[in-house]
C-alpha atoms as a PDB file:
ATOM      1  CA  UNK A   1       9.785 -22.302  34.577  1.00  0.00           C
ATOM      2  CA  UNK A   2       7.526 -19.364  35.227  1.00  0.00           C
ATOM      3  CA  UNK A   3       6.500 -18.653  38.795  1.00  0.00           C
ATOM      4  CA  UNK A   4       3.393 -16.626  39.247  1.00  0.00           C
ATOM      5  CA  UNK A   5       0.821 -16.976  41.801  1.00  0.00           C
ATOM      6  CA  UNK A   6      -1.192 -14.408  40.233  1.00  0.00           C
ATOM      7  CA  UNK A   7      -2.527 -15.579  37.045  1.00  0.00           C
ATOM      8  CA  UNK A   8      -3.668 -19.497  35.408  1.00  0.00           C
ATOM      9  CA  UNK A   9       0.081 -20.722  33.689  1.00  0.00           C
ATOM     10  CA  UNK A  10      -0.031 -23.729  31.225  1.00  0.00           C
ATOM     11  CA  UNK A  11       3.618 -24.604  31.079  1.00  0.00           C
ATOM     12  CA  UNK A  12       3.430 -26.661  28.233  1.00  0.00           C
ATOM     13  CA  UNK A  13       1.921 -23.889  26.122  1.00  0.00           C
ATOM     14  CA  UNK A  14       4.806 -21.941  27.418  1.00  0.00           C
ATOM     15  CA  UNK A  15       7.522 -24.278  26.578  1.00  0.00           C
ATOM     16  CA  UNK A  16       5.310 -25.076  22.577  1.00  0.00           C
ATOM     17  CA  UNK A  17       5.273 -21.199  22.353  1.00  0.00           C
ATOM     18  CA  UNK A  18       9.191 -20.635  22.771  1.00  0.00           C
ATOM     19  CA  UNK A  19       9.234 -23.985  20.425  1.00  0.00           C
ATOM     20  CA  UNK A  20       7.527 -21.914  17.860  1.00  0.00           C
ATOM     21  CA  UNK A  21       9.475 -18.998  18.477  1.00  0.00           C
ATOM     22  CA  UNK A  22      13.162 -20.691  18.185  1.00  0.00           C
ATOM     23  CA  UNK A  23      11.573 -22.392  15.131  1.00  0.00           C
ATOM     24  CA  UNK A  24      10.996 -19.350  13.020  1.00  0.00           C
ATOM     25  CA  UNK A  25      14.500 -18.051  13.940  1.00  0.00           C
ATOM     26  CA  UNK A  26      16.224 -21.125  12.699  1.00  0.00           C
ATOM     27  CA  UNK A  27      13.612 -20.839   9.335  1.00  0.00           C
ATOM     28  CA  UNK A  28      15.116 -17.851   8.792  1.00  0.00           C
ATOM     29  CA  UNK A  29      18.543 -18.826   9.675  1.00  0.00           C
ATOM     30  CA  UNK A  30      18.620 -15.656  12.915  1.00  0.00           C
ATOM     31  CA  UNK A  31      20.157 -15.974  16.140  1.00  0.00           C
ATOM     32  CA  UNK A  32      18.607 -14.640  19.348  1.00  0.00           C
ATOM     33  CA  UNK A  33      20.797 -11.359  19.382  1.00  0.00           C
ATOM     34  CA  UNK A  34      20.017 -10.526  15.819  1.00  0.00           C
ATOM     35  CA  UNK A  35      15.819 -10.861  16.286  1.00  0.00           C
ATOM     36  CA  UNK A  36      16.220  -9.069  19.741  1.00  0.00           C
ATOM     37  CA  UNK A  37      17.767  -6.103  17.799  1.00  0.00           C
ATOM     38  CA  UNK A  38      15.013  -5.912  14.973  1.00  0.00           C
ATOM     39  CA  UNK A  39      12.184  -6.748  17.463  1.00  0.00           C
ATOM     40  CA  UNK A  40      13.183  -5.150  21.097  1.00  0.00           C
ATOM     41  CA  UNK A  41      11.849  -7.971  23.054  1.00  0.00           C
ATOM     42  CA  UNK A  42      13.425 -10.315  25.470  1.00  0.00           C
ATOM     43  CA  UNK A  43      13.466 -13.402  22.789  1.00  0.00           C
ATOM     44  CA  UNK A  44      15.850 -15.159  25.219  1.00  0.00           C
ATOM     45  CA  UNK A  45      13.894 -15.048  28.132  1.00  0.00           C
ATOM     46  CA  UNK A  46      10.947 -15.899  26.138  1.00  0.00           C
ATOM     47  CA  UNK A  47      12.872 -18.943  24.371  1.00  0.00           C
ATOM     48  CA  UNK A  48      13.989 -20.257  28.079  1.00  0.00           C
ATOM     49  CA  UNK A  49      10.306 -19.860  29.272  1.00  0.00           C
ATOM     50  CA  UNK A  50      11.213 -17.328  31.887  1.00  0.00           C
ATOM     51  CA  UNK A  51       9.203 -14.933  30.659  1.00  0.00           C
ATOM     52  CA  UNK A  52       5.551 -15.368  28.931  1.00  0.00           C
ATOM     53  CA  UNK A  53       4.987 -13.078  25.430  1.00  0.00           C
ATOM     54  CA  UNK A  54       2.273 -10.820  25.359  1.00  0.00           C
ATOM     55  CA  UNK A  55       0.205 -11.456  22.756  1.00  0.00           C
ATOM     56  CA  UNK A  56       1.323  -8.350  21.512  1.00  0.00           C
ATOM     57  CA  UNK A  57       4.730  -9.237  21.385  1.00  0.00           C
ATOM     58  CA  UNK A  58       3.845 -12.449  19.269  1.00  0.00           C
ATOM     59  CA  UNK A  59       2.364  -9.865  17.011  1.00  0.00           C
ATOM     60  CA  UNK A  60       5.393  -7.866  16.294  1.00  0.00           C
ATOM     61  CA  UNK A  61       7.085 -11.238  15.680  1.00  0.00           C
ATOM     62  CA  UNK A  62       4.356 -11.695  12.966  1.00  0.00           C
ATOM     63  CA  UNK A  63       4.595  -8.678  11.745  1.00  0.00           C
ATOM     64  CA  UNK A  64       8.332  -9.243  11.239  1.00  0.00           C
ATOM     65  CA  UNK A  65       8.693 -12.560   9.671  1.00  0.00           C
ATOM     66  CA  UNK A  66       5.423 -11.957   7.799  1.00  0.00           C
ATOM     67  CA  UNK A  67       2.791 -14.398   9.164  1.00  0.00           C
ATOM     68  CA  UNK A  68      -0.588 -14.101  10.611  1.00  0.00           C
ATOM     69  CA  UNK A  69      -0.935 -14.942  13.995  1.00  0.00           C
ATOM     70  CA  UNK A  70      -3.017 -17.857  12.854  1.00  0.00           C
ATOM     71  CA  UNK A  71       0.294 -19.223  10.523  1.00  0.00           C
ATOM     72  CA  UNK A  72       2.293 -18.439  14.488  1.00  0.00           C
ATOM     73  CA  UNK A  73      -0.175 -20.983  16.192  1.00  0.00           C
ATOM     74  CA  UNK A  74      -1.787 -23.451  13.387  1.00  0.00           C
ATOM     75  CA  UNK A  75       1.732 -25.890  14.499  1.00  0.00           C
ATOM     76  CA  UNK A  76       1.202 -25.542  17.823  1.00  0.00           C
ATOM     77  CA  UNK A  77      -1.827 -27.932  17.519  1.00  0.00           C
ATOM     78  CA  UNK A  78      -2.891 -27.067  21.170  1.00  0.00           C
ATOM     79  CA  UNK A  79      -5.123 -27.034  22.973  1.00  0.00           C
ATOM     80  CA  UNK A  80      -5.713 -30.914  21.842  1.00  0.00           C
ATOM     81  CA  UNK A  81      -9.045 -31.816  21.075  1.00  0.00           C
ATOM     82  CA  UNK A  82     -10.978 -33.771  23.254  1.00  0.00           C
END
């Protein structure tokens, strides 16, 4: 998983994040190569939580299968509520 001394890492948003990522692709019926080419980002490395998208980067995949931000997260349900 991702290493960084640096910077607060919540793994398990990590891993619901790539979830959400992989999910859309299969929605859509797109493998990894084919987003990668229409997006330029590292989708793999994102997917296999070794990297962490920008928030940026979740916008462009947004922007390309045509949902808010707020449509990217609303199924990640997380944080829980307390």
């Amino acid at each position: 998983m991702v290493k960084s001394p640096r910077y607060y890492v919540n793994s398990k948003f990590v891993e619901r994040v790539a979830q959400r990522i992989k999910e859309l692709r299969n929605e859509h019926n797109h493998t990894q190569e084919y987003l990668i080419e229409k997006v330029h980002l590292s989708i793999n490395s994102y997917e296999a939580g070794t990297k962490i998208p920008t928030l940026m980067s979740l916008f462009k995949i947004c922007e390309f299968y045509n949902i808010t931000l707020g449509e990217f997260f609303a199924p990640l349900n997380y944080p829980p509520k307390k």
